[in-house]
Protein backbone atom coordinates (compact mmCIF):
# COMPACT_ATOMS: atom_id res chain seq x y z
CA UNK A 1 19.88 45.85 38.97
CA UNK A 2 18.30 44.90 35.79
CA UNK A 3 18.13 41.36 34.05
CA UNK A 4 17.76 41.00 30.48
CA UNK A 5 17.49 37.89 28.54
CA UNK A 6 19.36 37.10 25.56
CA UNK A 7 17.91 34.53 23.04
CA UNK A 8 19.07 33.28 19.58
CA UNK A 9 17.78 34.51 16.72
CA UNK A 10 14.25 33.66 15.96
CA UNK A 11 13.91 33.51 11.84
CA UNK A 12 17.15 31.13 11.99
CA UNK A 13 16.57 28.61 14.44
CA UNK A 14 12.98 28.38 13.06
CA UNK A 15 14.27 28.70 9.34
CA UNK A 16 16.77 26.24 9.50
CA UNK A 17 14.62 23.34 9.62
CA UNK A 18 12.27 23.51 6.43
CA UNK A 19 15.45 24.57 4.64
CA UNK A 20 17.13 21.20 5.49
CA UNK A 21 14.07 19.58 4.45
CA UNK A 22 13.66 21.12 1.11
CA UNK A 23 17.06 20.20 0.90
CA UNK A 24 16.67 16.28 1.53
CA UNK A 25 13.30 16.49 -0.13
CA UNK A 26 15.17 17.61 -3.21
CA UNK A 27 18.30 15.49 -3.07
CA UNK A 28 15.47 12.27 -2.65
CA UNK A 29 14.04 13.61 -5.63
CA UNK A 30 16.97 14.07 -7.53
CA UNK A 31 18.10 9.98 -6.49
CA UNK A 32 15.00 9.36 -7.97
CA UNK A 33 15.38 10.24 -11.44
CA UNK A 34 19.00 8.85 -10.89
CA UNK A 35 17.94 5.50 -10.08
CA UNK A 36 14.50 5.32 -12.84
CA UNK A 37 16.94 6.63 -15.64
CA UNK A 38 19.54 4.04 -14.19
CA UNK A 39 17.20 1.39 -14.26
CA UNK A 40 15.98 2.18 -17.77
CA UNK A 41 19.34 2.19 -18.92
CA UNK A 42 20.33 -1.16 -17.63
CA UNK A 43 16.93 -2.60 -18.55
CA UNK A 44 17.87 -1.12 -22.52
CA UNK A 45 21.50 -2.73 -22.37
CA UNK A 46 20.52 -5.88 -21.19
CA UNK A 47 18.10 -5.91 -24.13
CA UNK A 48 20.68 -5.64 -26.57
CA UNK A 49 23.63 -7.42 -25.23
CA UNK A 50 21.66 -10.91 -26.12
CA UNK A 51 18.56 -11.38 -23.55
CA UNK A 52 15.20 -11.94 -25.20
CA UNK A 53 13.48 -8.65 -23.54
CA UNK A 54 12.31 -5.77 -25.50
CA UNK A 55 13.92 -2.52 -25.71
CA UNK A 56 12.37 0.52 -23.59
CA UNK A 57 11.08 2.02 -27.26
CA UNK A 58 9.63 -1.24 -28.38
CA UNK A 59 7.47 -1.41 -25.38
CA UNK A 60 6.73 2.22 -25.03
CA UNK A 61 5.37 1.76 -28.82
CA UNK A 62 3.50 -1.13 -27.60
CA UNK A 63 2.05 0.67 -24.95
CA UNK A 64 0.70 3.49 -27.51
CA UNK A 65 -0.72 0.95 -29.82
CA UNK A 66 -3.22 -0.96 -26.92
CA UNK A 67 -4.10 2.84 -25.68
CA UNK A 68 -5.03 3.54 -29.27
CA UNK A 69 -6.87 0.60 -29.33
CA UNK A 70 -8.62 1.12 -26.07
CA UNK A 71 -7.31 -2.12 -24.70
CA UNK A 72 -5.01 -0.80 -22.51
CA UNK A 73 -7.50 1.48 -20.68
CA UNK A 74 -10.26 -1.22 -20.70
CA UNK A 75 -7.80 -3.81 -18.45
CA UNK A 76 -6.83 -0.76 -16.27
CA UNK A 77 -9.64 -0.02 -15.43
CA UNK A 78 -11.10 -3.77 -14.44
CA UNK A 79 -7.65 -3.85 -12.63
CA UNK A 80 -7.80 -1.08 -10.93
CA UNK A 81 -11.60 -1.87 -9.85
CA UNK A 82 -10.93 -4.82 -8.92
CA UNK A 83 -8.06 -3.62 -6.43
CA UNK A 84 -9.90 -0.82 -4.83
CA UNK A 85 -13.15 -2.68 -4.02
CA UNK A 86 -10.81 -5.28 -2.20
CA UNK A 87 -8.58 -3.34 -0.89
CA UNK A 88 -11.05 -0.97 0.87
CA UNK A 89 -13.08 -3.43 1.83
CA UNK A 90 -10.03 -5.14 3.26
CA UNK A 91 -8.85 -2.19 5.28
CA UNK A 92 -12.37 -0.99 6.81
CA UNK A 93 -12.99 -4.27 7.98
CA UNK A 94 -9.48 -4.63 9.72
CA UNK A 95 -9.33 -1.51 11.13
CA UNK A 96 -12.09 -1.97 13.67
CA UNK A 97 -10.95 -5.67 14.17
CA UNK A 98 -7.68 -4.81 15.14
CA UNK A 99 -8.78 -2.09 17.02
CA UNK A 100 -11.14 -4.99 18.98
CA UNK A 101 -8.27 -7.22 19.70
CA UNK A 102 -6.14 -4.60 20.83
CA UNK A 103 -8.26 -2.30 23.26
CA UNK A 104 -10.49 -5.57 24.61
CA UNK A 105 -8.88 -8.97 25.76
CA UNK A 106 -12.00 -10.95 24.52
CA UNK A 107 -12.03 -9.91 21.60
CA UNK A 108 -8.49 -10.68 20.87
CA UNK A 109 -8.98 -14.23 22.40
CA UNK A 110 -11.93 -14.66 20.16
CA UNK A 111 -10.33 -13.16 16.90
CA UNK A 112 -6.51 -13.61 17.15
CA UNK A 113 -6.56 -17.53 16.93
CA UNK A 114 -8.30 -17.18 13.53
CA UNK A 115 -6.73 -14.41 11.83
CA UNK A 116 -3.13 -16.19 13.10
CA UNK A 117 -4.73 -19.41 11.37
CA UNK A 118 -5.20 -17.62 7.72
CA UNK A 119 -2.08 -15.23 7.77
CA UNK A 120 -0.26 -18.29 7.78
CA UNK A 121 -2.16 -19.62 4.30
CA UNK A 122 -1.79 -17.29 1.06
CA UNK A 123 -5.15 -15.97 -0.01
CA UNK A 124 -3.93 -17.28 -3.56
CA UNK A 125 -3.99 -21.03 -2.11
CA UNK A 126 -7.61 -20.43 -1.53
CA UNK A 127 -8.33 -19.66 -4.66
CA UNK A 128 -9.28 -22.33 -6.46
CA UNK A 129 -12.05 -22.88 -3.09
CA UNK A 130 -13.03 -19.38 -4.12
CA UNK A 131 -13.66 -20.03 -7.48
CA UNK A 132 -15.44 -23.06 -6.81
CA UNK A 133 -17.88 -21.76 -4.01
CA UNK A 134 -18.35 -18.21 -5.91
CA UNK A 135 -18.14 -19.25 -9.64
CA UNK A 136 -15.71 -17.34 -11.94
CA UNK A 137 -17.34 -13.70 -11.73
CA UNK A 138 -16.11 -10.87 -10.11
CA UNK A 139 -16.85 -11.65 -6.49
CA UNK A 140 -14.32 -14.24 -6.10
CA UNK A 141 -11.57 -12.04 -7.14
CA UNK A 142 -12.71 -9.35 -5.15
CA UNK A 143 -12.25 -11.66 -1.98
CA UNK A 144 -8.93 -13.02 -2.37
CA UNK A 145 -8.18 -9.10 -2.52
CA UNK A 146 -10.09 -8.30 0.38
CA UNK A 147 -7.99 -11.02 2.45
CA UNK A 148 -5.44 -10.10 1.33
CA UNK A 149 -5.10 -6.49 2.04
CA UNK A 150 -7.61 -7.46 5.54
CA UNK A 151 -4.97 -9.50 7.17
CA UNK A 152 -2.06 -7.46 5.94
CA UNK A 153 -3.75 -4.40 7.61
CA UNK A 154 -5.33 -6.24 10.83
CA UNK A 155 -2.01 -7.14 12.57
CA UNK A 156 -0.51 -3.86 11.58
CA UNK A 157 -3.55 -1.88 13.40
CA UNK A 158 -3.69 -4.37 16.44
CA UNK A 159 0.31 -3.68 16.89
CA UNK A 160 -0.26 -0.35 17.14
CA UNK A 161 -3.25 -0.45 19.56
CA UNK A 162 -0.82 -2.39 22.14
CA UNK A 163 2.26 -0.22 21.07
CA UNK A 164 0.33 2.95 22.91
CA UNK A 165 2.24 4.36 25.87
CA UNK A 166 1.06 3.40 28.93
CA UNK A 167 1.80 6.39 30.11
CA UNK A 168 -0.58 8.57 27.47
CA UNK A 169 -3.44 6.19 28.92
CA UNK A 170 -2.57 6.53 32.15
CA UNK A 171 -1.94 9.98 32.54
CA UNK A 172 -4.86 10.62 30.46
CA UNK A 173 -7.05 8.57 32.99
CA UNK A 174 -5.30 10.54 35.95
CA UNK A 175 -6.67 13.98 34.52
CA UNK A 176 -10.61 12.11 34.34
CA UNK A 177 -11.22 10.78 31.07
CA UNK A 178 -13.27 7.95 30.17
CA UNK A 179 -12.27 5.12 28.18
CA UNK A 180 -14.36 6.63 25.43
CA UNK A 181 -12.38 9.60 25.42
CA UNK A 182 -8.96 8.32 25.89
CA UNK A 183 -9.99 5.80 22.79
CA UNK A 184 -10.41 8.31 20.29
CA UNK A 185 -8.15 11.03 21.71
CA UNK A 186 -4.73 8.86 22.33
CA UNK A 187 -5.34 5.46 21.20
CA UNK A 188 -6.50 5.98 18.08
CA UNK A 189 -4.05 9.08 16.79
CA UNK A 190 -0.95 7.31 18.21
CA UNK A 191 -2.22 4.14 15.88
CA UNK A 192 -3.14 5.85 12.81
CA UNK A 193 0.78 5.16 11.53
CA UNK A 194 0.92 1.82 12.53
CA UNK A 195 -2.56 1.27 10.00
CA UNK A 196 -1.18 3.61 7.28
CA UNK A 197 1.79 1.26 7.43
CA UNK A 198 -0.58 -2.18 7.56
CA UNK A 199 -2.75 -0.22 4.61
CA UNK A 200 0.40 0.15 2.54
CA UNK A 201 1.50 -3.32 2.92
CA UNK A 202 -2.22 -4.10 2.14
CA UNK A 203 -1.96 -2.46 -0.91
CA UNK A 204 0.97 -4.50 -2.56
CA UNK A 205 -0.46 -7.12 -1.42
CA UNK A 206 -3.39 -6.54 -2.85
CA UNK A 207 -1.51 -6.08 -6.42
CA UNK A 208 -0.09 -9.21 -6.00
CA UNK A 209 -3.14 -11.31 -5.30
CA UNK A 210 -5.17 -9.45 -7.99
CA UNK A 211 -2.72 -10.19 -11.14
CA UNK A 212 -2.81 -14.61 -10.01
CA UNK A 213 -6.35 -14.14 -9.60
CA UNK A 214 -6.66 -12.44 -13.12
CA UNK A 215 -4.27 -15.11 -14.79
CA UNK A 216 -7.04 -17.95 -13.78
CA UNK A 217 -9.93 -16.22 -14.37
CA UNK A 218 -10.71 -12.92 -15.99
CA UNK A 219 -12.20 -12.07 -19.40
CA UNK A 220 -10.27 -8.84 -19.14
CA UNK A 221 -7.55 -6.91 -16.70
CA UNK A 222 -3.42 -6.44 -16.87
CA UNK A 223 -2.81 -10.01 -15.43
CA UNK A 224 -5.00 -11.38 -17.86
CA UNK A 225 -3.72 -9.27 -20.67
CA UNK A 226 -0.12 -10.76 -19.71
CA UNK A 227 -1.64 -14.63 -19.73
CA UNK A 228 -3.02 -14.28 -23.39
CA UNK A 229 0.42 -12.35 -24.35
CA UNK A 230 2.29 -15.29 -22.86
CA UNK A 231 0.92 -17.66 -25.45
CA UNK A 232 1.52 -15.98 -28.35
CA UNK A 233 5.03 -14.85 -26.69
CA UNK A 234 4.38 -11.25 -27.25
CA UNK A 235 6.93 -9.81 -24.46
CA UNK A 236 5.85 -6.36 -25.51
CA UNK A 237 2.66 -6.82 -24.24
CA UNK A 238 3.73 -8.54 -21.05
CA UNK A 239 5.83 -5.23 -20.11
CA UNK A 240 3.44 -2.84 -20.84
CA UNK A 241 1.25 -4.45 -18.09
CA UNK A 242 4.13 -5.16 -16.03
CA UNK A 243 4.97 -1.57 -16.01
CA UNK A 244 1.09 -0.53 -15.56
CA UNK A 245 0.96 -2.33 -12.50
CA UNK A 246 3.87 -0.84 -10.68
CA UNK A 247 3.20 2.89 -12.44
CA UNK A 248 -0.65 2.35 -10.68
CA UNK A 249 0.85 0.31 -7.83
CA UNK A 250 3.34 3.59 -6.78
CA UNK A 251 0.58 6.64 -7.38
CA UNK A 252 -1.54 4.63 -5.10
CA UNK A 253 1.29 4.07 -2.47
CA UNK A 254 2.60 7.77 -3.04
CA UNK A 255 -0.71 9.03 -1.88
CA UNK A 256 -1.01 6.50 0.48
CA UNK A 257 2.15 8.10 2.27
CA UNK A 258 0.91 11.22 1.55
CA UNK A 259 -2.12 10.72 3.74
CA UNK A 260 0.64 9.28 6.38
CA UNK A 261 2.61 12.30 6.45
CA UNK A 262 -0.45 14.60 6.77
CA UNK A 263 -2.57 12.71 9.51
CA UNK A 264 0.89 11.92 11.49
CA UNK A 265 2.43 15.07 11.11
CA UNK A 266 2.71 15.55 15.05
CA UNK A 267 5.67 13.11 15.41
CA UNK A 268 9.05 13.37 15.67
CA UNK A 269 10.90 12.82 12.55
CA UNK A 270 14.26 12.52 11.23
């Protein structure tokens, strides 16, 4: 007597798959340019139905005037500086602090009270300490960044140390590996989306910190470009930087979740 074993097709039950998620990918793309031209479109009515806003071409020939200028690239540029140097800064320092608070009990005893303490506080409330301690340069800006994005990212990171499975650890342990090992080989790979997350958070709230910080003291940068605009109520201006700070604010994010889907491409999705 002979057995034989029948099995599905190979090319479609493994083909199936990325063709649903070209699909979706596509569809999300096409909502997308949906929802931007949408937006644009309600934005332009809104304009001329009687609110004082600018039209979509009025800004966009705002926007070419200050790059022609070299304004617009100048402010970017001490933005976008200013964002990365806090926001890196931020997120290197709270990844190995939340790793600390979630892998040793000391450490969280000895951290967690004071991180709680500031989360609660808006690094913008600080600022005017900042300023006074650090003078109006660069640094103090940087800082109230580097909070910023640093407690955003800490809790996010520490979550994810104490969301491992038990049972990763402790099967790991049961097989003979040291806490070393089982560190960098489970505890650390089944965090890295919890700290993508925290770093993504960290990065809006990093925008959102840098453009108060600018509008008290800056000599040049988008929020600062939008505070001088404000007095001589030049709305034009105000959008252009408005939309430069989400346009940056998204690339960043987009590759932000690119990174995500790359180092965390072992899990399960849907």
């Amino acid at each position: 007597m002979t057995t034989s074993t029948v099995s599905a097709p190979t090319p479609a039950r493994n083909g199936s798959p990325p063709r649903r998620r070209a699909g979706k990918h596509a569809t999300l793309l096409t909502l997308n340019a949906v929802s931007i031209v949408g937006g644009i479109g309600i934005w332009w009515v809104l304009a001329l139905t009687g609110l004082q806003l600018p039209t979509p071409p009025e800004v966009l020939a705002k926007g070419i005037e200050l790059a022609a200028s070299g304004t617009l690239a100048e402010d970017l540029l001490a933005s976008l500086a200013r964002v990365l140097a806090g926001f890196l800064l931020g997120s290197a320092a709270a990844i190995p602090v939340g790793f600390l608070m979630g892998w040793y009990v000391p450490a969280r005893g000895l951290f967690e009270p004071w991180i709680q303490f500031f989360r609660t506080i808006p690094p913008l409330a600080l600022l005017p300490l900042v300023l006074v301690l650090m003078g109006i340069g660069e640094l103090p800006k940087v800082f109230v960044i580097f909070l910023a994005a640093f407690l955003a990212c800490v809790i996010s990171t520490y979550q994810g140390v104490v969301s491992v499975d038990r049972t990763l650890i402790n099967a790991a342990r049961v097989l003979g590996a040291k806490d070393g090992t089982i560190f960098l080989r489970v505890v650390v790979p089944a965090s890295s989306p919890f700290i993508l997350v925290g770093m993504r958070v960290g990065l809006g709230s990093a925008w959102a910190t840098l453009v108060a910080a600018e509008l008290l003291a800056a000599q040049a940068g988008l929020g600062f470009r939008m505070q001088q605009a404000q007095t001589y109520y030049d709305l034009a201006t105000i959008f252009v930087s408005i939309v430069a700070i989400g346009v940056l604010g998204l690339v960043m994010d987009r590759l932000l979740l690119l990174a995500e889907t790359r180092l965390t491409g072992w899990q399960e999705r849907r």
